[in-house]
Protein backbone atom coordinates (compact mmCIF):
# COMPACT_ATOMS: atom_id res chain seq x y z
CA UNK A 1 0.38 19.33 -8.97
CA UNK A 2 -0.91 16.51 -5.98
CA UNK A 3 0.68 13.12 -5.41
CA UNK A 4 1.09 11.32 -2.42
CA UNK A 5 4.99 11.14 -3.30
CA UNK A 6 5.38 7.76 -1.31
CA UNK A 7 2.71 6.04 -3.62
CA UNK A 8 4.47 7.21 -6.79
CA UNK A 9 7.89 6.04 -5.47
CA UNK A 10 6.34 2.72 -4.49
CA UNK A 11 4.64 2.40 -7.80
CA UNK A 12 8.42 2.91 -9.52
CA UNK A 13 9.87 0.23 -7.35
CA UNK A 14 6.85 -2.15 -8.09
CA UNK A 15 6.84 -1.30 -11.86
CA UNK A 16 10.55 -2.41 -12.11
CA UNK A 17 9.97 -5.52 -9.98
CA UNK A 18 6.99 -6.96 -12.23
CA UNK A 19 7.79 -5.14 -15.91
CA UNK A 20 6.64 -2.28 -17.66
CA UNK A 21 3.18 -2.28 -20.39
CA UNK A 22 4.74 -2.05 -23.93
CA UNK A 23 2.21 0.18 -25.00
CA UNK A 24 3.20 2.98 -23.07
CA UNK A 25 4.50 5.98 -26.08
CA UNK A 26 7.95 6.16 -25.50
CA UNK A 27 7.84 9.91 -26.50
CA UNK A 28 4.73 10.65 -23.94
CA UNK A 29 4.85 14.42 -22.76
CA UNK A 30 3.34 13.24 -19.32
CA UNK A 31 2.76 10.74 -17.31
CA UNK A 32 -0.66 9.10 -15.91
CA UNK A 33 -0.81 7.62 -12.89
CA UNK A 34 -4.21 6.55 -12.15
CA UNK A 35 -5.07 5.40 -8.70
CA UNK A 36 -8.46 3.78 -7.34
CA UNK A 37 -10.82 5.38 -5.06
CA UNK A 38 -11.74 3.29 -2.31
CA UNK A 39 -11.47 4.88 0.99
CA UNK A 40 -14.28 5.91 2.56
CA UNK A 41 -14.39 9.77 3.30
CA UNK A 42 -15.26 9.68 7.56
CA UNK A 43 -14.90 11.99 9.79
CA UNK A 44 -16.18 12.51 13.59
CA UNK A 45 -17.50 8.55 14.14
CA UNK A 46 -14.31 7.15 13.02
CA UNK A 47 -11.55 8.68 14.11
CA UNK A 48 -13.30 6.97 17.54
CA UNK A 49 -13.41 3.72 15.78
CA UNK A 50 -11.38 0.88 17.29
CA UNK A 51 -10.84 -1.50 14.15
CA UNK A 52 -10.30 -5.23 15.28
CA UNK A 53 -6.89 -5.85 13.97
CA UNK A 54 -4.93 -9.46 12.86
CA UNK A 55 -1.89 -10.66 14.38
CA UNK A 56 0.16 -12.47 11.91
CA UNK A 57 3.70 -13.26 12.53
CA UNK A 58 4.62 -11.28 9.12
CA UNK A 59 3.41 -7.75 10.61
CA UNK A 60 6.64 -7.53 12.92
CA UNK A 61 8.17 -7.04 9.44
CA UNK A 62 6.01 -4.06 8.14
CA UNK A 63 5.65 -0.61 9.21
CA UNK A 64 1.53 -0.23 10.95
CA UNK A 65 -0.48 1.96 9.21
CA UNK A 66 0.24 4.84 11.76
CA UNK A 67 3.76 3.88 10.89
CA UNK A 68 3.16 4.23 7.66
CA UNK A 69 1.03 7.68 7.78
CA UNK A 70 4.82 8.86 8.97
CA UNK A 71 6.77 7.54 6.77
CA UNK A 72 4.79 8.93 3.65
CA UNK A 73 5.11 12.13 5.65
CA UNK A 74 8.55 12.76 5.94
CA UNK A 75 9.14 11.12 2.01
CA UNK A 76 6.45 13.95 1.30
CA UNK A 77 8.39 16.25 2.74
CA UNK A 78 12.22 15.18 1.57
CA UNK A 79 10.36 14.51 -2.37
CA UNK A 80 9.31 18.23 -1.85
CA UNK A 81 12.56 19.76 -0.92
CA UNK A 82 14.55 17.87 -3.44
CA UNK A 83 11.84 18.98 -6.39
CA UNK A 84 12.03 22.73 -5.27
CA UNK A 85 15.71 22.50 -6.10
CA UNK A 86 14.64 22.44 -9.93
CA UNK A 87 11.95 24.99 -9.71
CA UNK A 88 8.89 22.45 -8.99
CA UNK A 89 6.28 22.94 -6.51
CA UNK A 90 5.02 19.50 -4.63
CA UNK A 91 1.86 19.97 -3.18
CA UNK A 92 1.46 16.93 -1.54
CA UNK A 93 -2.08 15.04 -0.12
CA UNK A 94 -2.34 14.49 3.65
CA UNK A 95 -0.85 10.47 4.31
CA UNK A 96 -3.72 8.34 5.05
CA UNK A 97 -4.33 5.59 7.50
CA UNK A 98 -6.49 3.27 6.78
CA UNK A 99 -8.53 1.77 9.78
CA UNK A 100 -9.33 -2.08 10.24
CA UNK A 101 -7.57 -4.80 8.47
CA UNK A 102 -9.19 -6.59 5.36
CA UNK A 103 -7.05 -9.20 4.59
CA UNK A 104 -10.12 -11.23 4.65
CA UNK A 105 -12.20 -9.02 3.53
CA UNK A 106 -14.25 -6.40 5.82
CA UNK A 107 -14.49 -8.39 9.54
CA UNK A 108 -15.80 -5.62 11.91
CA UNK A 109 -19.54 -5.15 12.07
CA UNK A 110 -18.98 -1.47 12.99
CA UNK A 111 -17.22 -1.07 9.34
CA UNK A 112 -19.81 -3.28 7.87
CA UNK A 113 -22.55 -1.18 9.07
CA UNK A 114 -21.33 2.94 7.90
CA UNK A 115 -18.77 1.82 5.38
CA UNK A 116 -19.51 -1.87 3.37
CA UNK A 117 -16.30 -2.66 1.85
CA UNK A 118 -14.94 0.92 1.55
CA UNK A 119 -11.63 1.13 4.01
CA UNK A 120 -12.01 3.61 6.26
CA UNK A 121 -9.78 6.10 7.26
CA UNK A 122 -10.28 9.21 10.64
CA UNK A 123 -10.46 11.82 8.46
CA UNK A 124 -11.65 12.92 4.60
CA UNK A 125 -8.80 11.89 2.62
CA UNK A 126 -8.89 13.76 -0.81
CA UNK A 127 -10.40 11.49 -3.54
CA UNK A 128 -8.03 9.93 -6.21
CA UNK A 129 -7.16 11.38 -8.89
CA UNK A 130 -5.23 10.89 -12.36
CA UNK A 131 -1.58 12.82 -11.67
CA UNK A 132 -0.30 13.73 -14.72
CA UNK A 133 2.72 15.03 -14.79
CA UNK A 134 5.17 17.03 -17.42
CA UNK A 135 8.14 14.91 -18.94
CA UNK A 136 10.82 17.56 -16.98
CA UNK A 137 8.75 16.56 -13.83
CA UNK A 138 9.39 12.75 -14.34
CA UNK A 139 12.60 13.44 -14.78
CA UNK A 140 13.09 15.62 -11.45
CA UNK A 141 11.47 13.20 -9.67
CA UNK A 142 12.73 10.08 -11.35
CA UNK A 143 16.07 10.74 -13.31
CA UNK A 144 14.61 8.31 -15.89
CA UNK A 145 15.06 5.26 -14.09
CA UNK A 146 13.06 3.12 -12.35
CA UNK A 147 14.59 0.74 -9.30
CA UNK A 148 14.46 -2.64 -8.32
CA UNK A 149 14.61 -3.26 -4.66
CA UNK A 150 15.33 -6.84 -5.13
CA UNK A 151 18.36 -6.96 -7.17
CA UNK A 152 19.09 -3.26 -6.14
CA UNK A 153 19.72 -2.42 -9.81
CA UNK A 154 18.26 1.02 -11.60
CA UNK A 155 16.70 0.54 -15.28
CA UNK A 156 15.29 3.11 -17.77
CA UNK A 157 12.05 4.09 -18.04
CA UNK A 158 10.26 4.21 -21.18
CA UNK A 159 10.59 7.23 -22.96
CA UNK A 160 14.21 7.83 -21.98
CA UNK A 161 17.37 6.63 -23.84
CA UNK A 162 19.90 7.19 -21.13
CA UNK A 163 19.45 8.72 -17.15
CA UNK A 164 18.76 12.37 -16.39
CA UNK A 165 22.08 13.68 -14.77
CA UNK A 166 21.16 17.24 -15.34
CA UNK A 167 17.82 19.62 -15.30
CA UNK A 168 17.84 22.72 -14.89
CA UNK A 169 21.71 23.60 -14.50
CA UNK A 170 21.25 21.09 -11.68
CA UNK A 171 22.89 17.63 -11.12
CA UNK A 172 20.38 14.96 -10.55
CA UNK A 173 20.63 12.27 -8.10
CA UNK A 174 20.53 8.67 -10.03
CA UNK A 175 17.03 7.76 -9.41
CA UNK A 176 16.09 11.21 -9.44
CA UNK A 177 14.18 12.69 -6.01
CA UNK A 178 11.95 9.64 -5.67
CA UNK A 179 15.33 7.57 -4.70
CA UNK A 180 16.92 10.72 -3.20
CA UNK A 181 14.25 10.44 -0.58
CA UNK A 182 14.82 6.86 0.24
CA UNK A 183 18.06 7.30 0.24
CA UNK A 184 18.00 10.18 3.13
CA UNK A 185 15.23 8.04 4.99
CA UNK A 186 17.13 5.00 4.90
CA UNK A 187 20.24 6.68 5.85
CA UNK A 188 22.31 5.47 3.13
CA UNK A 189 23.28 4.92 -0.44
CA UNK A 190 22.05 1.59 -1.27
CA UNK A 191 18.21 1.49 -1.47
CA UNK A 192 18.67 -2.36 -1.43
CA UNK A 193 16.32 -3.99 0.81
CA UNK A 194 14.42 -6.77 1.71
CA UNK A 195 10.70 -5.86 1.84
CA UNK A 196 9.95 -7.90 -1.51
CA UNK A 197 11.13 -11.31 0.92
CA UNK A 198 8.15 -9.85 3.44
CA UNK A 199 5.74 -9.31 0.52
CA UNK A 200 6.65 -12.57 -0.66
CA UNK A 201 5.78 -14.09 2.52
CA UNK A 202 2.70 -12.12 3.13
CA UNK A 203 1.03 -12.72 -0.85
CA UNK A 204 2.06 -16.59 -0.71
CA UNK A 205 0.84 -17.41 3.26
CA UNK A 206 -2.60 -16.30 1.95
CA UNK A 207 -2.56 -18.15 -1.22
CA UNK A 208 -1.71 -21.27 0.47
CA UNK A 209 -4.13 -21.12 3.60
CA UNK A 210 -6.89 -20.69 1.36
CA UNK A 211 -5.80 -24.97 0.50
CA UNK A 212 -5.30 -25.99 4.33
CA UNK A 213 -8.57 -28.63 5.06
CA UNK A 214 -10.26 -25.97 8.00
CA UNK A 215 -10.16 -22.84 6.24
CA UNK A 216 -11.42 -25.00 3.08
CA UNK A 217 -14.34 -26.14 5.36
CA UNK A 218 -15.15 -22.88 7.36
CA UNK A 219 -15.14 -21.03 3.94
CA UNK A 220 -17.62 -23.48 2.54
CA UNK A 221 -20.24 -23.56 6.07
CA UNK A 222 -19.59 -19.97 5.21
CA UNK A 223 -21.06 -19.81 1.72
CA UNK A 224 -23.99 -21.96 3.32
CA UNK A 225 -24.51 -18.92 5.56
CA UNK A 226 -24.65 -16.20 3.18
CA UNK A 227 -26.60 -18.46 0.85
CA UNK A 228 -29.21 -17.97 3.83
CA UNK A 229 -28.85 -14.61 3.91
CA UNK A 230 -30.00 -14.30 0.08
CA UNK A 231 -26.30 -14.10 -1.40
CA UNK A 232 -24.56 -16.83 -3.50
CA UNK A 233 -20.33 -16.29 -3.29
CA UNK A 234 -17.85 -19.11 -2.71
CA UNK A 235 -15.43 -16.78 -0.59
CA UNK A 236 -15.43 -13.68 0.95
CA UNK A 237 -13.20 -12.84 -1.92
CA UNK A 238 -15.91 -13.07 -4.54
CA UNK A 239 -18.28 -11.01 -2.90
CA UNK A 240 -15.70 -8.15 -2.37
CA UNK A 241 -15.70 -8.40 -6.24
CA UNK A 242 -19.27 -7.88 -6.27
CA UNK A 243 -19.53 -4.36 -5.04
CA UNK A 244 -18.21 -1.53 -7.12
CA UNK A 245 -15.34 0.43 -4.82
CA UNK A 246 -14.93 3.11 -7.26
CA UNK A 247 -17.45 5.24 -5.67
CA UNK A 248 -16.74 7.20 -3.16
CA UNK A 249 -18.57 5.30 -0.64
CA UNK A 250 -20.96 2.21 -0.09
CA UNK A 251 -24.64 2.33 -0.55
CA UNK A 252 -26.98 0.39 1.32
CA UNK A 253 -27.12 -2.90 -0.97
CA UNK A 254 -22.92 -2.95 -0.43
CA UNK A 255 -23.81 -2.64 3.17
CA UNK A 256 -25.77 -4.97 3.56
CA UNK A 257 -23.70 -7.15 1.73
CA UNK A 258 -21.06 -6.86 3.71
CA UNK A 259 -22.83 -6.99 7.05
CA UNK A 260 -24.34 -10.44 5.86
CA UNK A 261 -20.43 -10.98 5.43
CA UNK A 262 -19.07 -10.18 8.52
CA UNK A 263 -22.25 -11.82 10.49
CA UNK A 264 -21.00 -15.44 8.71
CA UNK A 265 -17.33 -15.09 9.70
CA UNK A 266 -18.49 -14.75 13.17
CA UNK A 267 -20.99 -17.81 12.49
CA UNK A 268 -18.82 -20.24 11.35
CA UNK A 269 -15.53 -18.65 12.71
CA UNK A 270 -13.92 -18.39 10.22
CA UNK A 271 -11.79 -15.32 10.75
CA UNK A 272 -10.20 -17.30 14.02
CA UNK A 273 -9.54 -20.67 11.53
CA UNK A 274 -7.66 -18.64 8.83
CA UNK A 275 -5.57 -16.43 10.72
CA UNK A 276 -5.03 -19.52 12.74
CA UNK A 277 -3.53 -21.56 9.65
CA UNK A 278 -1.67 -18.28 8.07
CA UNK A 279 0.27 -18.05 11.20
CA UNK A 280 1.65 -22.24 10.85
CA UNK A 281 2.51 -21.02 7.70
CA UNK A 282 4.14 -17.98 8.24
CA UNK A 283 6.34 -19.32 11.54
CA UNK A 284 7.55 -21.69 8.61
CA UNK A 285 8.42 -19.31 5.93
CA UNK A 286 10.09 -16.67 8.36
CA UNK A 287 12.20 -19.66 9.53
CA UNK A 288 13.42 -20.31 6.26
CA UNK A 289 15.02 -16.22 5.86
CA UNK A 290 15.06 -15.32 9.26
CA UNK A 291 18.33 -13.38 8.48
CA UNK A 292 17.46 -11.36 5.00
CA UNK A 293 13.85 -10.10 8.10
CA UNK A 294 16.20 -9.45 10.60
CA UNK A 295 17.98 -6.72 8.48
CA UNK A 296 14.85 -5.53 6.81
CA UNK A 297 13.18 -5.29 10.83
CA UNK A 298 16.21 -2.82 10.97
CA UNK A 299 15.77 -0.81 7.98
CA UNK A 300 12.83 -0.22 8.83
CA UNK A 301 13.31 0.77 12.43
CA UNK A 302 16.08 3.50 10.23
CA UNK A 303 13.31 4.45 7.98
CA UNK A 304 10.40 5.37 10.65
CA UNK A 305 13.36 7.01 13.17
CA UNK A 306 14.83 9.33 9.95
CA UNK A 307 10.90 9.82 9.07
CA UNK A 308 10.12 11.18 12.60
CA UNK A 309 13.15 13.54 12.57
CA UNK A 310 12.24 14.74 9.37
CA UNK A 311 8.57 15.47 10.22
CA UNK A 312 9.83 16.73 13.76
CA UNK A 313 11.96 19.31 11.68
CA UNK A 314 9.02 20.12 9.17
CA UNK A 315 5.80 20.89 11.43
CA UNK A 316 4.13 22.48 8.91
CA UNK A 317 4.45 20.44 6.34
């Protein structure tokens, strides 16, 4: 089977966090775990590319996404390790890093121009694909639980009365090798942390700029532009909606879109203005739990300095 084994633990942490569909069959056989397609497939051009990139006060707190390629490395390769111990090959897809940053939507003309609104990443990532995987899998991987970061408390997953402790004739790790993996990247037992305070902070600085009086205006002189330009969307927001990313990449009416896009930011300036008011924001709201950043700045620094170990140890994985 292929996951990217960093994406599934993720998606158990965020499942936990916001609650579980009640019309998942609790006596399911497998597991679905359906994932868009989005990223362009680039090679050659791109791995050249030099994406303009924000700077918002919030990013000291996250990994990049270099960082990040890493980290879902070396949880690639711990996930893999730990599985093997109950008989289950991982085959795992190469991390991805994603090029550019689109919190506002697609802002380089270079991306606008090969890509549309498809991220783009140096090399041809494998397409998506629905993982489905056998109950004694989920329970190798999960130990029937699902974890919440926040409160730092496991609960069961549907479909399972009570925790795995054993597969196999093996003893599994509560949490299964999902939290096994975090654990050994994190360097410790508790897989308590404080990245929901950053995503917090990062989901509710953009919800509120969109209301401060200059991004209001430059979004509206930038509807006038695209309105020029033949296209009718309030926000950048709506016209990202417009264009179907389930395809594997953008055709030429989703390029031209989104150069039309990108040429009205620059107009009206509006990338400048927003990142501009995000940043007030942000300065405020780190304030306010400076210390509960300050540790997670430190587990992460753990995290990416385990991860390069790991991967250091592991060249060909």
């Amino acid at each position: 089977m292929r996951i990217p084994a960093r994406a599934f633990v993720t998606s158990l942490v965020l499942t936990a966090v916001v609650g579980c569909s009640s019309g998942q069959e609790a006596d399911s056989a497998r597991t679905d775990m359906p994932r868009p397609s989005s990223a362009a497939t680039t090679k050659g051009a791109a791995e050249k590319y030099k994406p303009h990139r924000l700077t918002l006060p919030i990013y000291e707190y996250k990994f990049t996404p270099e960082e990040n390629a890493v980290v879902d490395r070396a949880t690639n390769i711990a996930m893999s390790s730990c599985m093997r111990r109950y008989g289950y090959s991982l085959t795992t897809d190469e991390p991805t890093i994603t090029l550019g940053d689109r919190r506002y939507g697609v802002i380089d003309l270079y991306a606008a121009r090969n890509y549309g609104y498809h991220l783009v990443t140096p090399r041809g990532s494998p397409e998506a694909r629905n993982q489905r995987f056998t109950k004694d899998e989920t329970s190798a991987m999960t130990g029937g639980l699902f974890f919440d970061s926040v409160t730092g408390e496991f609960r069961a997953m549907p479909g399972y009365s009570r925790p795995v402790t054993e597969l196999n004739g093996r003893r599994v790790p509560k949490g299964g090798c999902s939290a096994d993996a975090q654990r050994e990247l994190l360097g410790r037992r508790s897989l308590r942390t404080h990245a929901a305070v950053v995503s917090d902070i990062d989901t509710a600085s953009f919800a509120r700029s969109q209301k401060v009086p200059a991004v209001v205006e430059a979004l509206k002189e930038w509807s006038t532009c695209m309105r020029g330009k033949g296209y009718s969307y309030a926000t950048p927001l709506e016209s990202i909606s417009a264009v179907d990313l389930g395809k594997p990449v953008g055709d030429k009416g989703q390029k031209r879109l989104a150069i039309a896009d990108v040429a009205c930011k620059n107009e009206v300036g509006l990338v400048k203005i927003w990142s501009a008011a995000e940043v007030k924001i942000q300065d405020k709201m780190i304030s306010a739990s400076r210390q509960a950043l300050q540790q997670q700045k430190r587990d992460n620094a753990t995290t990416l300095r385990n991860a390069r170990s790991l991967v250091a140890a592991h060249p060909d994985s």
